[in-house]
C-alpha atoms as a PDB file:
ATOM      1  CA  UNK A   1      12.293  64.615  29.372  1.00  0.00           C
ATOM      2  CA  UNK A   2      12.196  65.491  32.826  1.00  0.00           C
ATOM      3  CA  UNK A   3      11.451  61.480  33.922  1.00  0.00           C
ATOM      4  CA  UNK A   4      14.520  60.543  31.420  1.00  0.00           C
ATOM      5  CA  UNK A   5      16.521  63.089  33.680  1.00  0.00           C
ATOM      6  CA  UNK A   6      15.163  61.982  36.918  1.00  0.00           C
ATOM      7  CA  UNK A   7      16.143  58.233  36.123  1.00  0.00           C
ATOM      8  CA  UNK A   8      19.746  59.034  34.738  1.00  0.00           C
ATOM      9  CA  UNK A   9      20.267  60.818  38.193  1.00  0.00           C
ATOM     10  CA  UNK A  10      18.742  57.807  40.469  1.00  0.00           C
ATOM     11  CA  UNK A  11      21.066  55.496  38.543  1.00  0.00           C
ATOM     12  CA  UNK A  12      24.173  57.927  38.841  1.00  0.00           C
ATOM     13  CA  UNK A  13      23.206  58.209  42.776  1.00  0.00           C
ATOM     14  CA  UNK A  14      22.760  54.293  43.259  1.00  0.00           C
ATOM     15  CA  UNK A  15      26.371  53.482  41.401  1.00  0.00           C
ATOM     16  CA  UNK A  16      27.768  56.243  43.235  1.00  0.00           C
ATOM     17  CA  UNK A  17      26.234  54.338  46.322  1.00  0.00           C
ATOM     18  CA  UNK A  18      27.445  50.757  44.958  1.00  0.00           C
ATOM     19  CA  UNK A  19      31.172  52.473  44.536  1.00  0.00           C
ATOM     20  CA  UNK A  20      31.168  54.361  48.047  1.00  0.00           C
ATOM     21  CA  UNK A  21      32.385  51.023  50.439  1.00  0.00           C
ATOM     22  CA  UNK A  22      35.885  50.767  47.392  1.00  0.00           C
ATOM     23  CA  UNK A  23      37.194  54.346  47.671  1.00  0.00           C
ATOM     24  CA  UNK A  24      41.310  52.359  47.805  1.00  0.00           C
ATOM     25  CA  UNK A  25      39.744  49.873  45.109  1.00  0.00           C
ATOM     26  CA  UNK A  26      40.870  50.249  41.606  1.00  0.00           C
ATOM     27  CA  UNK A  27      39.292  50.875  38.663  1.00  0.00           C
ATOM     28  CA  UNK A  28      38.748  47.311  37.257  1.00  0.00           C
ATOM     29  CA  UNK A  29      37.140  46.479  40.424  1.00  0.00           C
ATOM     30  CA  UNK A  30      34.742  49.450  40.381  1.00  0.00           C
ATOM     31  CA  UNK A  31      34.412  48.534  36.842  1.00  0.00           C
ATOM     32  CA  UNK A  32      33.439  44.532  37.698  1.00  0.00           C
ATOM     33  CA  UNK A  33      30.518  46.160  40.206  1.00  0.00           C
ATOM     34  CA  UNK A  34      28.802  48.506  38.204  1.00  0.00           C
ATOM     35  CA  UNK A  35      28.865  46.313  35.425  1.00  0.00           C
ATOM     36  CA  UNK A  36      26.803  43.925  36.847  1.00  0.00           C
ATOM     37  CA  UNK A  37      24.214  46.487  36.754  1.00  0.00           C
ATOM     38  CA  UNK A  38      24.086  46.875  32.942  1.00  0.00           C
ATOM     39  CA  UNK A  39      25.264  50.955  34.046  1.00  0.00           C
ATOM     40  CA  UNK A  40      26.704  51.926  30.068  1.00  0.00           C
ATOM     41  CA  UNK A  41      30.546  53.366  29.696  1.00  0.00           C
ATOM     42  CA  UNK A  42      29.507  56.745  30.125  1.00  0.00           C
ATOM     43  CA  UNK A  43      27.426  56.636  33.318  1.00  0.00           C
ATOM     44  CA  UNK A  44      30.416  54.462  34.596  1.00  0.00           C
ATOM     45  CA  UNK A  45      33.128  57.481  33.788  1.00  0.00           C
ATOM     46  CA  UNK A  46      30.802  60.029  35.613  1.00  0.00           C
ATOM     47  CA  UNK A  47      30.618  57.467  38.837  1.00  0.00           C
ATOM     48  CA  UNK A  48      34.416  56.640  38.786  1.00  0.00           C
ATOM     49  CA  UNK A  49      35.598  60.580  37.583  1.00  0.00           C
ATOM     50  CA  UNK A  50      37.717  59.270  34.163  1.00  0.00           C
ATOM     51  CA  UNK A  51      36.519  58.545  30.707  1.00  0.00           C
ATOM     52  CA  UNK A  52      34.424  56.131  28.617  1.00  0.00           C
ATOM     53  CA  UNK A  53      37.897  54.615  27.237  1.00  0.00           C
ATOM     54  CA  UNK A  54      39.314  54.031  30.390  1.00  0.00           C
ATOM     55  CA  UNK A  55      36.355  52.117  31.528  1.00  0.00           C
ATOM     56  CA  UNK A  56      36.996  50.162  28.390  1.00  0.00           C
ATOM     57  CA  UNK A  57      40.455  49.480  28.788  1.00  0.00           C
ATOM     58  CA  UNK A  58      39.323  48.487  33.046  1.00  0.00           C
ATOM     59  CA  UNK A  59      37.715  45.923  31.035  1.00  0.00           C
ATOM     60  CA  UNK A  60      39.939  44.733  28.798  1.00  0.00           C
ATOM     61  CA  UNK A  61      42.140  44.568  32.082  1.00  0.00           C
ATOM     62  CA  UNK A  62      40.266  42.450  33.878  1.00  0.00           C
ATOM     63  CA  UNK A  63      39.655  39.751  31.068  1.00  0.00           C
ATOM     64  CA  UNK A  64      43.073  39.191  30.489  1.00  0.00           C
ATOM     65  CA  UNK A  65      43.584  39.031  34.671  1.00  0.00           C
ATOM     66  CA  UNK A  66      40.597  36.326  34.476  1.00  0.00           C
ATOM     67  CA  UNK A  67      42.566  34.477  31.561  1.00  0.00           C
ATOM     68  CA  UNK A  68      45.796  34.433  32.565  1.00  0.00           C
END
């Protein structure tokens, strides 16, 4: 339990890191970096201070951006 916990906070610390140099960024961007970490929705909300769907819809954002 205690290894599970040390992990989740190394990995919340390192995205937190990744994040730090796009304070004026927005969220899709944020979204595009951690991402490319495999970090899940929720660890992504607790980095970028919103919520799991938000994350989703950064996504969803930045498809249509790459599409269109």
């Amino acid at each position: 339990m205690e290894k599970e916990q040390n992990e989740k906070t190394i990995q919340l610390m390192l995205g937190y890191l990744c994040i730090s140099t796009e304070i004026e960024s927005s969220l899709v961007r944020k979204v595009q970096i951690l991402d490319r970490f495999k970090i899940g929705d929720k660890m992504i909300a607790q980095i970028c201070g919103c919520n799991a769907q938000s994350i989703r819809d950064a996504r969803q954002r930045a498809k249509r951006n790459k599409l269109g």
